[in-house]
Protein backbone atom coordinates (compact mmCIF):
# COMPACT_ATOMS: atom_id res chain seq x y z
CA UNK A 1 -15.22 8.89 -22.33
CA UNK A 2 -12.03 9.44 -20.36
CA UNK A 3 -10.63 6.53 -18.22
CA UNK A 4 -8.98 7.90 -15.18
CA UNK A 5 -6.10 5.92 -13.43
CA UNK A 6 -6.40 5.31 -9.65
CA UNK A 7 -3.13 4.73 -7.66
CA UNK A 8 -2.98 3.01 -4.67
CA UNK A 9 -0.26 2.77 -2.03
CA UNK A 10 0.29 0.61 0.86
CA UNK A 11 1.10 1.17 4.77
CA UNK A 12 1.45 -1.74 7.15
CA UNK A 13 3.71 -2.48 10.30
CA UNK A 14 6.66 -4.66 10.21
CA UNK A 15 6.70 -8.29 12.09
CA UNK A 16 8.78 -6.02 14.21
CA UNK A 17 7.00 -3.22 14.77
CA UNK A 18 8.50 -0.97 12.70
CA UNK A 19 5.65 1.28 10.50
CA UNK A 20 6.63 0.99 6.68
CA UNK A 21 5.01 2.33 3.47
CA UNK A 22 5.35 1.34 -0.03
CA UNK A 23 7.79 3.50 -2.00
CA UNK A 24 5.95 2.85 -5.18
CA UNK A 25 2.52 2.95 -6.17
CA UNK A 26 0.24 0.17 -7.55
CA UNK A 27 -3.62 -0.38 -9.60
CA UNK A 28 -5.87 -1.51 -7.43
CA UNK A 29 -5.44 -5.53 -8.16
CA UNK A 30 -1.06 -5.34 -7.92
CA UNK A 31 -2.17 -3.47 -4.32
CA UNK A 32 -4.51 -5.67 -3.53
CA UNK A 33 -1.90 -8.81 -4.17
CA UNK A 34 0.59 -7.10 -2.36
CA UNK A 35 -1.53 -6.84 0.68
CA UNK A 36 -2.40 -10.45 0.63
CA UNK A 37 1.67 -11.11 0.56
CA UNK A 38 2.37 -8.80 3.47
CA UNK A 39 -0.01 -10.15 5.72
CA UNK A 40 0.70 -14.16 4.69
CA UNK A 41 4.14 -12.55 5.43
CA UNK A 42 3.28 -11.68 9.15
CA UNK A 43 2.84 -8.17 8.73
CA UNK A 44 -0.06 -6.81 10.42
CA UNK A 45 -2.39 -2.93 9.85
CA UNK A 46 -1.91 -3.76 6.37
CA UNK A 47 -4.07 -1.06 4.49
CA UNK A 48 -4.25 -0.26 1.20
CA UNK A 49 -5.01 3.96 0.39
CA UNK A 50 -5.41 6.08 -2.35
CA UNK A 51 -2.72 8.20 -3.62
CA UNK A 52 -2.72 10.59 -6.41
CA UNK A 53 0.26 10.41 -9.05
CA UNK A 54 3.59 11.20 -7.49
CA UNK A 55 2.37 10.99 -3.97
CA UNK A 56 3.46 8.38 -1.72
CA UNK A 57 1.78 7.31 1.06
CA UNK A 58 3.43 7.88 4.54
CA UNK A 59 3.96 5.40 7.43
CA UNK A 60 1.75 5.55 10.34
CA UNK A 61 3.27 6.30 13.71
């Protein structure tokens, strides 16, 4: 049996308001952990998406 990899990327918005997007990509528990740091971190639309190798995902807005 085959074990497929799933990438995940992040988008959020800035305590500023400026839209960002991770520029690398992460397994599900790194994104996960990275989400909870962003938002402890005031950021806010936090979401974690698929991506599929060597995409990136791109910020909202």
């Amino acid at each position: 049996m085959a074990i497929t990899m799933q990438n995940f990327g992040l988008t959020w918005t800035d305590t500023d308001g400026t839209p960002r997007a991770a520029a690398v990509s992460y397994d599900k528990t790194s994104a996960e952990r990275r989400q909870a740091q962003l938002e402890a971190g005031g950021c806010t639309d936090v979401e974690v998406v698929p991506v599929t190798p060597g995409e990136l995902p791109r910020p909202r807005g």
